[in-house]
Protein backbone atom coordinates (compact mmCIF):
# COMPACT_ATOMS: atom_id res chain seq x y z
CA UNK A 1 -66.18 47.97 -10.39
CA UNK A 2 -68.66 47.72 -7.38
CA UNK A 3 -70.02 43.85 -7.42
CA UNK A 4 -73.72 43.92 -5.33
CA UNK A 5 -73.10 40.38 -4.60
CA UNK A 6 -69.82 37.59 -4.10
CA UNK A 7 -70.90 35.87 -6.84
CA UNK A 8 -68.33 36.08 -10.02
CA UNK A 9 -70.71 35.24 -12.86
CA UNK A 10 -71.88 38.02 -14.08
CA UNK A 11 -72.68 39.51 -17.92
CA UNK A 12 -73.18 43.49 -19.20
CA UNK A 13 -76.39 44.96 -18.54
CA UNK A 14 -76.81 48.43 -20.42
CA UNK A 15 -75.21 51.89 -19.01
CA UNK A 16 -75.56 54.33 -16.55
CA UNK A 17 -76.71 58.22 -17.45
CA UNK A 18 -72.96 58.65 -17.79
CA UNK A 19 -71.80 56.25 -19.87
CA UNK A 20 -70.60 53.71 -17.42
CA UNK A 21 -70.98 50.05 -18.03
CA UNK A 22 -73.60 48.09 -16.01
CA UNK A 23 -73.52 44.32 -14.98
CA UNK A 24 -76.12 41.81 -13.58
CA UNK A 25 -75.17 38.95 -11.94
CA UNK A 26 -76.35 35.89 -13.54
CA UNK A 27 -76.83 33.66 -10.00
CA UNK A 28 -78.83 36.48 -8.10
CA UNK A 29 -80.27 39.01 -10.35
CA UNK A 30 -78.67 42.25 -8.51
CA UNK A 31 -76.92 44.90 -10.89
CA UNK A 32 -73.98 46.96 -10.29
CA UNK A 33 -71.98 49.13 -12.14
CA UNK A 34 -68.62 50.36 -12.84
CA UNK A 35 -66.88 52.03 -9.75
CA UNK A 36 -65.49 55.19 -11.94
CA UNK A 37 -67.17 56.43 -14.88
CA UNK A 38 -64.89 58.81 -15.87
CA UNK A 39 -63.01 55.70 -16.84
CA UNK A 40 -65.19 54.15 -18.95
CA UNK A 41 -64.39 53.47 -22.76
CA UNK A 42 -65.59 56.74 -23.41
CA UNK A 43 -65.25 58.59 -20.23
CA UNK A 44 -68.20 60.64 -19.41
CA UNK A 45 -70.05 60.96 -22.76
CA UNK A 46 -73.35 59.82 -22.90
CA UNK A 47 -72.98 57.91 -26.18
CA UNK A 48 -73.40 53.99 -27.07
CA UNK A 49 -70.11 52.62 -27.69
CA UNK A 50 -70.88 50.56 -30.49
CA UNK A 51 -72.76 53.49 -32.58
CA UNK A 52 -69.26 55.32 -31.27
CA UNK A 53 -67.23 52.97 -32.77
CA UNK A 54 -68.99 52.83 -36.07
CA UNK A 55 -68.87 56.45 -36.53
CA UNK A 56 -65.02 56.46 -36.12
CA UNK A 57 -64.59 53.56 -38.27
CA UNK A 58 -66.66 55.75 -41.37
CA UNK A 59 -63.72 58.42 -39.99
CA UNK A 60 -61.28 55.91 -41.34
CA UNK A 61 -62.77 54.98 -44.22
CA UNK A 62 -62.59 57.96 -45.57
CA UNK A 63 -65.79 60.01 -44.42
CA UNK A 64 -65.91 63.75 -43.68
CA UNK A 65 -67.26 64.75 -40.21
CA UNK A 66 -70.33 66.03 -41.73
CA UNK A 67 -71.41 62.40 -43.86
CA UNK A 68 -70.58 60.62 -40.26
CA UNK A 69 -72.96 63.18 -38.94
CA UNK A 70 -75.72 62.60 -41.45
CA UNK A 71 -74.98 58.88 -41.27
CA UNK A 72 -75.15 58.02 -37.55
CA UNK A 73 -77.32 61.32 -36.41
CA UNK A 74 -74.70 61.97 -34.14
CA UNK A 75 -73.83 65.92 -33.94
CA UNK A 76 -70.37 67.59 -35.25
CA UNK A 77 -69.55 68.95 -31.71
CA UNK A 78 -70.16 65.09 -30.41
CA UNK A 79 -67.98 63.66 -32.97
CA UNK A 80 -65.07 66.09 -32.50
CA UNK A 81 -65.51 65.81 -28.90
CA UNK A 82 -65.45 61.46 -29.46
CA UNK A 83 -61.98 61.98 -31.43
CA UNK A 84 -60.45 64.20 -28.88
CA UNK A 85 -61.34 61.54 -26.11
CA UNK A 86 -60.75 58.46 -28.13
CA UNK A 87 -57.26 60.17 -29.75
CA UNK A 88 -55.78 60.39 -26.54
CA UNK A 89 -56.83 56.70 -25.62
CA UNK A 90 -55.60 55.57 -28.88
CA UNK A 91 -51.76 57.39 -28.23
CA UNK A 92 -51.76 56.52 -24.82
CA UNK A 93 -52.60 52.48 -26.30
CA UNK A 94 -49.50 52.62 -28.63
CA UNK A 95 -47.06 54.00 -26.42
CA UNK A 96 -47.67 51.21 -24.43
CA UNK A 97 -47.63 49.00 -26.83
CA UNK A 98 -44.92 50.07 -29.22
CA UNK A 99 -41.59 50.01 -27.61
CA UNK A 100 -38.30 48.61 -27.61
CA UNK A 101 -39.66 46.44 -30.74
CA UNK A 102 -37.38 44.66 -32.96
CA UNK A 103 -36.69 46.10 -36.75
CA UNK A 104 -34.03 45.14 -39.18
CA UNK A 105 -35.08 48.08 -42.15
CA UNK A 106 -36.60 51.53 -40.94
CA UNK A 107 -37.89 53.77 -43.66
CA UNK A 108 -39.19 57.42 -42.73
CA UNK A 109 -40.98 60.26 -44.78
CA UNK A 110 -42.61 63.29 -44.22
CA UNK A 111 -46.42 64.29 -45.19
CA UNK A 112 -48.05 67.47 -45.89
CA UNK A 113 -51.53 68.66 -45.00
CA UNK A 114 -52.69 71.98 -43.60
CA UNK A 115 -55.18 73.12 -40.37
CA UNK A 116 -57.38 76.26 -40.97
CA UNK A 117 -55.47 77.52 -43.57
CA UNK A 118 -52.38 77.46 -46.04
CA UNK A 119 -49.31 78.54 -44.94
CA UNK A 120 -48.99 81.54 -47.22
CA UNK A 121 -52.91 82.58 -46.22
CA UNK A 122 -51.80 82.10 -42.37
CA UNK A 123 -48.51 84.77 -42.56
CA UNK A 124 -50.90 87.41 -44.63
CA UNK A 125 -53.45 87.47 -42.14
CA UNK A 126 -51.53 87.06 -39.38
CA UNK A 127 -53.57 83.62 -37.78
CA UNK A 128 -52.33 81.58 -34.90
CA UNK A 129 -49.14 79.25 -35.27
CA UNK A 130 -51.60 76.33 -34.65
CA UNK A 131 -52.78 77.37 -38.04
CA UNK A 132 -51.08 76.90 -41.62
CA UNK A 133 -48.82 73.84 -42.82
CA UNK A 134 -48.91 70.57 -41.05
CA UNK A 135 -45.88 68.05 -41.34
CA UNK A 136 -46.41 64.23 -40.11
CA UNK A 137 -43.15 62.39 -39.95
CA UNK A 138 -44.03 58.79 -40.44
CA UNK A 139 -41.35 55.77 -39.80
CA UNK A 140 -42.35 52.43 -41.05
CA UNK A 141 -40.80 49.03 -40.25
CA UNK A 142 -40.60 47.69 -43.96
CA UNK A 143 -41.44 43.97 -43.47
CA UNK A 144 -44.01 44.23 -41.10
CA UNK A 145 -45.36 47.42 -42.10
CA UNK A 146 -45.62 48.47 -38.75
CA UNK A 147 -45.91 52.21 -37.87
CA UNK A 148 -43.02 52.47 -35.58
CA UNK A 149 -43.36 56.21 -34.53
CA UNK A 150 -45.23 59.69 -36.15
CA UNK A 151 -45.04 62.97 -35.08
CA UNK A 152 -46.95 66.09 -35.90
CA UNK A 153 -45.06 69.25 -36.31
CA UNK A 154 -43.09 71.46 -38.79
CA UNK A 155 -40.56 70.15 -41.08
CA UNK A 156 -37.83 71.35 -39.57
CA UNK A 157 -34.50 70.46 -37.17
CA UNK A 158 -36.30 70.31 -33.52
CA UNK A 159 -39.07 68.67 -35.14
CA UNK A 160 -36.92 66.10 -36.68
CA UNK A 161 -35.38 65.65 -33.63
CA UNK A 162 -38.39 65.09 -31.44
CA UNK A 163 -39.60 62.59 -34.20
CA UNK A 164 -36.31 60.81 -33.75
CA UNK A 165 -36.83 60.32 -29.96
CA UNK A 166 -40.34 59.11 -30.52
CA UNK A 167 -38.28 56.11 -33.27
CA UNK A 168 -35.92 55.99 -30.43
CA UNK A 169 -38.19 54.71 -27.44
CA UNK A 170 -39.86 52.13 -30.06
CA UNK A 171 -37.31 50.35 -31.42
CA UNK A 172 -33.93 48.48 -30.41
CA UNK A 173 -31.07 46.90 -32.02
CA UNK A 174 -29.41 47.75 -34.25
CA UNK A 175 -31.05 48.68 -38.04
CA UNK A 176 -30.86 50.32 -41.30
CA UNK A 177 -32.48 53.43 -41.97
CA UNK A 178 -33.66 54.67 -45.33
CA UNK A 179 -35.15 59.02 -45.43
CA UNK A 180 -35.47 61.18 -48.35
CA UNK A 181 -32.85 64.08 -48.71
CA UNK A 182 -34.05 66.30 -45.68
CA UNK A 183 -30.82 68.00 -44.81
CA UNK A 184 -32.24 67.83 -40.85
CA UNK A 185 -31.81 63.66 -41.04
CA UNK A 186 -28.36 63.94 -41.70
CA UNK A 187 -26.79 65.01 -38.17
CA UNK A 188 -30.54 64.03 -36.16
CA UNK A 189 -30.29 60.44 -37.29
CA UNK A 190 -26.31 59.30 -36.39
CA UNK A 191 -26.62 61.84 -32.79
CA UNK A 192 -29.64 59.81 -32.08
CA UNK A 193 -28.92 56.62 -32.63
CA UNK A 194 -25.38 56.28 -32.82
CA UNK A 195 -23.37 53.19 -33.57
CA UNK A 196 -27.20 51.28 -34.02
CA UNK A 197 -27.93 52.47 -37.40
CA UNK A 198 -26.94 52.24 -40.92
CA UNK A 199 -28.03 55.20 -42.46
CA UNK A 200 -28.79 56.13 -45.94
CA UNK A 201 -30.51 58.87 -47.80
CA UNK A 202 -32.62 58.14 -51.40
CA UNK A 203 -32.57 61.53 -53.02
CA UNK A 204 -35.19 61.89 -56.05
CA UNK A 205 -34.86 64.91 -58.42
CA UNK A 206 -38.06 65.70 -60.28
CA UNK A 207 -38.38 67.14 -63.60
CA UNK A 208 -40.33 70.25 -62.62
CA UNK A 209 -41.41 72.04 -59.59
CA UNK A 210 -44.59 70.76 -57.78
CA UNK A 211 -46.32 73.80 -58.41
CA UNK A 212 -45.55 73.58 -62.00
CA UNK A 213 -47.69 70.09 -62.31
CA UNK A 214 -50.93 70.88 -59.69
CA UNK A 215 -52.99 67.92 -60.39
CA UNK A 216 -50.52 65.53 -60.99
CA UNK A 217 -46.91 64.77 -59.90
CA UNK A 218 -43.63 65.40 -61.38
CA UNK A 219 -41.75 63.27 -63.46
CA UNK A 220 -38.79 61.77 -61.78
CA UNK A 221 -35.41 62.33 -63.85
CA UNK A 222 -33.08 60.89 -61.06
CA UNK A 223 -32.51 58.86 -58.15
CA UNK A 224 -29.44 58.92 -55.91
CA UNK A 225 -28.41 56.34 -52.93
CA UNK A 226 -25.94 57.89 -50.57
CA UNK A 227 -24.68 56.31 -47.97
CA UNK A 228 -24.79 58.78 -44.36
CA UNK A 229 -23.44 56.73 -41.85
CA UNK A 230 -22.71 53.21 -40.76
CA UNK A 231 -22.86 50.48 -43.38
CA UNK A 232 -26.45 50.19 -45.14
CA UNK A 233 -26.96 47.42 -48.28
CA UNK A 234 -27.50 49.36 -50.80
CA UNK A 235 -29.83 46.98 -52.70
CA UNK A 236 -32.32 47.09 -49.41
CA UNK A 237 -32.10 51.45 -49.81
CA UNK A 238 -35.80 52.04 -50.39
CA UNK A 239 -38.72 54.65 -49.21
CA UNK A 240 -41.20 52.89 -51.70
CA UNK A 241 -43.15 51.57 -48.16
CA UNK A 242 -43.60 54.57 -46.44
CA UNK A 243 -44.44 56.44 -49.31
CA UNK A 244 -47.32 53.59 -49.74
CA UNK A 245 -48.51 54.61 -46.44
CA UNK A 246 -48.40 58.26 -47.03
CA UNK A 247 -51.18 57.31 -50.29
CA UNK A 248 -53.21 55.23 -47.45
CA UNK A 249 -53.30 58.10 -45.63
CA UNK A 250 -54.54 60.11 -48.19
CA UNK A 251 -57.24 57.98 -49.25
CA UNK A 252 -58.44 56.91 -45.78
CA UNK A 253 -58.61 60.43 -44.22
CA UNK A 254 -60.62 63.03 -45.33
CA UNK A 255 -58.73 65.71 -43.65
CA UNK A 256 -55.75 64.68 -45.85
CA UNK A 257 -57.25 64.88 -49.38
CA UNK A 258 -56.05 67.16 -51.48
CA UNK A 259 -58.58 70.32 -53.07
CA UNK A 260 -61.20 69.71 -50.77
CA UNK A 261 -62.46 71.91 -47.94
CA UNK A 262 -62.68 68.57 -45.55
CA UNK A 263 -59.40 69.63 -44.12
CA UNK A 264 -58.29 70.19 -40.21
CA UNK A 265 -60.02 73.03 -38.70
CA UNK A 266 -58.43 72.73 -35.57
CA UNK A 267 -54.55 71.38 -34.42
CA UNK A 268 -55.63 69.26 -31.55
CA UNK A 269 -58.67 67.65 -33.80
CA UNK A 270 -55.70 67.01 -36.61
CA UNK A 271 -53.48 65.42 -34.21
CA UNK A 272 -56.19 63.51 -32.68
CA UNK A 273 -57.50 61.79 -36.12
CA UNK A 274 -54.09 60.57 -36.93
CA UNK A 275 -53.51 59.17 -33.37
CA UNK A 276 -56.60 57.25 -33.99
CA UNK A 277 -55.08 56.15 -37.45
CA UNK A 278 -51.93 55.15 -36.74
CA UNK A 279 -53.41 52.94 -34.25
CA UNK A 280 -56.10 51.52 -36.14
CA UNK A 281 -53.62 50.66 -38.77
CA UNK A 282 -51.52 49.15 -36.39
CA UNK A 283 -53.91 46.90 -34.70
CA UNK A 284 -57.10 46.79 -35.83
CA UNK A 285 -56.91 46.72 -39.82
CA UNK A 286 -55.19 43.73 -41.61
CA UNK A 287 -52.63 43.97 -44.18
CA UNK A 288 -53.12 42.85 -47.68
CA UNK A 289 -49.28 41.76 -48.00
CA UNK A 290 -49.25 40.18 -44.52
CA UNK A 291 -50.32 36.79 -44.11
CA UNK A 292 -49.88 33.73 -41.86
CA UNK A 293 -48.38 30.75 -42.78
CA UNK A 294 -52.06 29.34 -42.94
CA UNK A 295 -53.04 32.33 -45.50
CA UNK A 296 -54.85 34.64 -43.02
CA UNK A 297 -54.34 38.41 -42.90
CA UNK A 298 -52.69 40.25 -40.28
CA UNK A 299 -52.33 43.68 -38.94
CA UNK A 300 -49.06 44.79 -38.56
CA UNK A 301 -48.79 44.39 -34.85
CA UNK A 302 -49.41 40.82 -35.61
CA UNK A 303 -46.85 40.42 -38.07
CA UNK A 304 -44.51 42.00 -34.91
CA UNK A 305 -45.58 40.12 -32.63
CA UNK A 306 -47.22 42.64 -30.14
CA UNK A 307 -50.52 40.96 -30.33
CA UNK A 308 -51.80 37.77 -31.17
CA UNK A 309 -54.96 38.66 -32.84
CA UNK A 310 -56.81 41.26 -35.01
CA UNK A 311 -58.48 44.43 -32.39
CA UNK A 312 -61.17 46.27 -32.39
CA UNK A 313 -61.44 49.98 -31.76
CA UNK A 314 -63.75 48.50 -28.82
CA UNK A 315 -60.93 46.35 -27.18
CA UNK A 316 -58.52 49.14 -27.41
CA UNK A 317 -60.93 51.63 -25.74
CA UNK A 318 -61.49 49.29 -23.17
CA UNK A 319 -58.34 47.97 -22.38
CA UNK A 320 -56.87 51.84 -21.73
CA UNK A 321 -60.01 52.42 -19.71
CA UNK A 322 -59.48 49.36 -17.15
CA UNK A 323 -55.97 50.61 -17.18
CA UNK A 324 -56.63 54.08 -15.94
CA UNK A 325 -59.03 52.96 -13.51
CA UNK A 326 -56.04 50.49 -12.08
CA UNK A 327 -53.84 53.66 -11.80
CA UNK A 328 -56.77 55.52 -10.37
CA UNK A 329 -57.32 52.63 -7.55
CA UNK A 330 -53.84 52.54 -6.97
CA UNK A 331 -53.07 56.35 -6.66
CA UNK A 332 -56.26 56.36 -4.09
């Protein structure tokens, strides 16, 4: 920022036209603003933060884009223009963040959910690949719940292997790894991580095809624990977390609920709702399970020791923002 005066005490004083943050010195009276506002918490748009931040949080909780609208007057082009900005802050925020962290039990899923269309609509019609099914691979550290990595894609082998690199770059050490019976984990996981993992696979078989039961799920009949690679304790072979998560998903996203037309329009709005997710629920929202030793809840970044304190979407926005305009001062 651009100080008016020498004097260092100084408190927030509105916004500009373009959404940069104003100050006013407290010993002489003079106002000054923020040297870039393209790095401000919300880069250039024109919006408070704090009526942002409470339309992303009714995001979270559940809302469709069209309740936020009628609840905070803000427009539907605005809000899917405030996830694409704040999306990329939020990924950009837990890549720095989430690396080389410590894990002892890994477990990792897959999710569907569809953009535009359904898969079997998209190939009759002929629509864009960015339409039509939508995997997110999810990998979950089981006693901190953290969300170690995600990635958005197809369920398939180069997906599954871009996913892996994601898991890669977060963690270290050596851990175990639980997946369902994907036949891409089986080579993916041991190539990627190599001697550092103890690999198993829980393999449910359901009484009938999903198809078969629409509104509810299939009975299980059987459950197999197979061992892949290394040495894994069988009695700690699990994907009961991550398949938690994949409900909390469900139930906190709109675009993720099932036979409802509140679904992904676009692929870059899809991907930009769950970067904001993931990092919510990594920082910002406590955990029931997780407490401190005095009884008060965590988040899961807590519980891991990345930060010492609950967030707010606020902080987060903030932080990247005097981050980029560091990079910015420096690359000038």
């Amino acid at each position: 920022m651009i100080a008016a005066c020498k004097h260092q005490n100084s408190s927030k004083f509105g916004k500009t036209r373009k959404g940069a943050q104003r100050f006013r010195c407290n010993d002489c009276g003079k106002t000054y603003s923020e040297a870039n506002s393209s790095t401000a918490p919300l880069g250039k748009m024109r919006i408070d933060l704090d009526k942002a931040c409470t339309a992303l949080n009714l995001l979270l909780e559940g809302m469709s884009l069209r309740a936020t609208s009628r609840m905070t007057g803000l427009s539907r082009n605005t809000l899917g223009d405030l996830l694409l900005i704040v999306g990329e802050r939020c990924e950009t925020f837990s890549r720095a963040m989430i690396k080389d962290v410590e894990a002892t039990d890994v477990q990792a899923d897959e999710i569907w959910s569809f953009v535009g269309m359904k898969e079997k609509t998209r190939k009759r019609i002929g629509a864009s690949e960015d339409m039509g099914d939508s995997w997110t691979w999810i990998a979950i550290e089981r006693d901190t719940k953290l969300v170690l990595a995600y990635h958005v894609g197809q369920r398939d082998g180069d997906d599954c292997q871009d996913f892996m690199n994601k898991l890669k770059r977060a963690i270290t050490g050596r851990f175990q790894m639980t997946t369902d019976g994907l036949g891409a984990y089986q080579s993916t996981v041991p190539f990627t991580f190599r001697s550092n993992v103890d690999f198993a696979m829980l393999i449910k078989t359901y009484q009938s095809a999903q198809n078969e039961t629409r509104y509810s799920p299939a009975n299980i009949v059987a459950i197999e624990k197979k061992v892949m690679f290394g040495s894994p304790d069988e009695q700690q072979i699990c994907t009961s977390h991550v398949e938690r998560l994949n409900l909390t998903l469900r139930m906190q996203m709109r675009r993720f609920a099932r036979l409802t037309n509140g679904f992904s329009k676009a692929l870059d709005h899809h991907r930009a709702m769950q970067s904001l997710f993931f990092c919510w629920y990594n920082f910002v929202r406590p955990h029931q399970s997780l407490r401190t030793e005095d009884g008060k809840k965590q988040t899961p970044a807590m519980a891991s020791g990345l930060t010492g304190g609950i967030l707010k979407l606020q902080e987060i926005l903030e932080v990247v923002a005097r981050s980029e305009d560091k990079s910015n001062q420096h690359t000038g």
